[in-house]
Protein backbone atom coordinates (compact mmCIF):
# COMPACT_ATOMS: atom_id res chain seq x y z
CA UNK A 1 -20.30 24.92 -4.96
CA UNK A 2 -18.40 24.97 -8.11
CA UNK A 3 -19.50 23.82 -11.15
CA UNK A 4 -17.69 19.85 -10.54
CA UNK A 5 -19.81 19.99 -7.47
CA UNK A 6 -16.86 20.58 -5.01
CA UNK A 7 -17.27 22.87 -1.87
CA UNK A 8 -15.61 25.76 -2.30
CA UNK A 9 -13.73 27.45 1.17
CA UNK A 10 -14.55 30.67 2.40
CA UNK A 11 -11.84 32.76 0.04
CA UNK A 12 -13.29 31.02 -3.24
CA UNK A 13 -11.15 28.25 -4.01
CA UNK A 14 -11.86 24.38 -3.63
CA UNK A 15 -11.93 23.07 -0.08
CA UNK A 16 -9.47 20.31 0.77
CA UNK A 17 -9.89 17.27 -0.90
CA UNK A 18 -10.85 14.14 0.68
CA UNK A 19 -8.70 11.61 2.07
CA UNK A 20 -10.74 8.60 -0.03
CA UNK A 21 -10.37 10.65 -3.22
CA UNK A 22 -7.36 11.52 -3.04
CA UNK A 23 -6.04 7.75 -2.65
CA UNK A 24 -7.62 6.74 -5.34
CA UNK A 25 -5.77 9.00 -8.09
CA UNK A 26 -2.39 8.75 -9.49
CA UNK A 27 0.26 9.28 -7.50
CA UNK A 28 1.30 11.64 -9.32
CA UNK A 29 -1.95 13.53 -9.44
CA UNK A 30 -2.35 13.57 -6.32
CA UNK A 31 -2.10 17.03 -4.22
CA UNK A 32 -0.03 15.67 -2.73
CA UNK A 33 2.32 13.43 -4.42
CA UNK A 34 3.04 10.00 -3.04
CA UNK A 35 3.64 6.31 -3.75
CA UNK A 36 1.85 3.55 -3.35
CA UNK A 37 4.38 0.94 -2.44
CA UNK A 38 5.45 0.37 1.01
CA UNK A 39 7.72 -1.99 3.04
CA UNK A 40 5.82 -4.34 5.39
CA UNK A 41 6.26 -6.97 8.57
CA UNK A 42 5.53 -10.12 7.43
CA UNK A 43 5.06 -13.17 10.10
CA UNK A 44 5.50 -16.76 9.28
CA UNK A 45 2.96 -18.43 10.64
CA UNK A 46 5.05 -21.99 10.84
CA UNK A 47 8.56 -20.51 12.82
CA UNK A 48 6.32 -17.21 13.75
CA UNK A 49 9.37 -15.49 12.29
CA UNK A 50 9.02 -11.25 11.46
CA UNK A 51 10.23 -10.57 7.58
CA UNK A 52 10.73 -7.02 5.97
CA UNK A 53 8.72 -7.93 2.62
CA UNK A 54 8.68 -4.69 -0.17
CA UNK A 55 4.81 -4.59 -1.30
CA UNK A 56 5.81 -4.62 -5.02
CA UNK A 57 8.33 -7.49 -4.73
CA UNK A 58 8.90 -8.92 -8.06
CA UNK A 59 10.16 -12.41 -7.14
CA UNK A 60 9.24 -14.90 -4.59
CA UNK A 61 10.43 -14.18 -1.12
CA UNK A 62 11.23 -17.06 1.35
CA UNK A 63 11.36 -17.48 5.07
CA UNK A 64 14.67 -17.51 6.43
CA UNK A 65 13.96 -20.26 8.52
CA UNK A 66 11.60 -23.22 7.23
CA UNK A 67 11.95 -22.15 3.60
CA UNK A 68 7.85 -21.55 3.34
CA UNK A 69 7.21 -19.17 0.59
CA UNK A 70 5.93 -15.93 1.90
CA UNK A 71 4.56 -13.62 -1.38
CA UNK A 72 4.37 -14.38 -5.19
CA UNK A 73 4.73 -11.77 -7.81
CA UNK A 74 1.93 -10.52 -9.73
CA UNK A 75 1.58 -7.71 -12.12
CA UNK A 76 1.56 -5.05 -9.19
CA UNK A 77 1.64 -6.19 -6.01
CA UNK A 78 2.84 -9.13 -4.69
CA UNK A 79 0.11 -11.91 -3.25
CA UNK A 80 0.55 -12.60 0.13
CA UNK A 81 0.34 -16.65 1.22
CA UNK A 82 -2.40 -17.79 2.51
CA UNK A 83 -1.80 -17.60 6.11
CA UNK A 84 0.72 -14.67 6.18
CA UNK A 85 -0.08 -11.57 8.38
CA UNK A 86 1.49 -8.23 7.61
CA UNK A 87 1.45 -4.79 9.24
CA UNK A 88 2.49 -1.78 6.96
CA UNK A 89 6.14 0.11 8.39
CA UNK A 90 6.02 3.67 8.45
C-alpha cells in the first residue's frame, strides 16, 4: 500500500483504478479521458414513438408526433418527463 492507501501491483506502481472512482472524477482527470454526455432513445409513452434525445440538450425537445414535451433544460442535464423511458446508445 502506498501512502493514499492505494494497492500497489506487483512492479511497484498503483494498481488499476476502480471503475466507481474513476466515474466520479473529471473527465478530464480521468485515466482515461472521457465525456459524460451521451445520445439516448427516448419513447413517448402517448404515440410509443423512439426519439434520439442528446443528454445535455439545452432546449426543450418535442415529440414528432403528439407534440408532448419530452426533456427540459437544466443547468447540466436535461430532465426527462415524467413518464419518458430512455436507454443510453453506444
Amino acid at each position: 500500500w502506498n501512502q493514499d492507501g492505494e494497492a500497489l501491483s506487483v512492479q511497484g506502481g498503483p494498481a488499476a483504478p476502480r471503475k466507481d472512482d474513476e466515474a466520479r472524477k473529471h473527465k478530464l482527470k480521468r485515466l482515461v479521458q472521457s465525456p459524460n454526455s451521451f445520445f439516448m432513445d427516448v419513447k413517448c409513452p402517448s404515440c410509443h414513438r423512439i426519439m434520439t434525445v442528446f443528454s445535455h440538450a439545452t432546449t426543450v425537445v418535442l415529440c414528432g408526433n403528439c407534440q408532448t414535451v419530452v426533456c427540459q433544460p437544466t443547468g447540466g442535464k436535461a430532465r426527462l418527463a415524467e413518464g419518458m423511458s430512455y436507454r443510453r446508445k453506444n
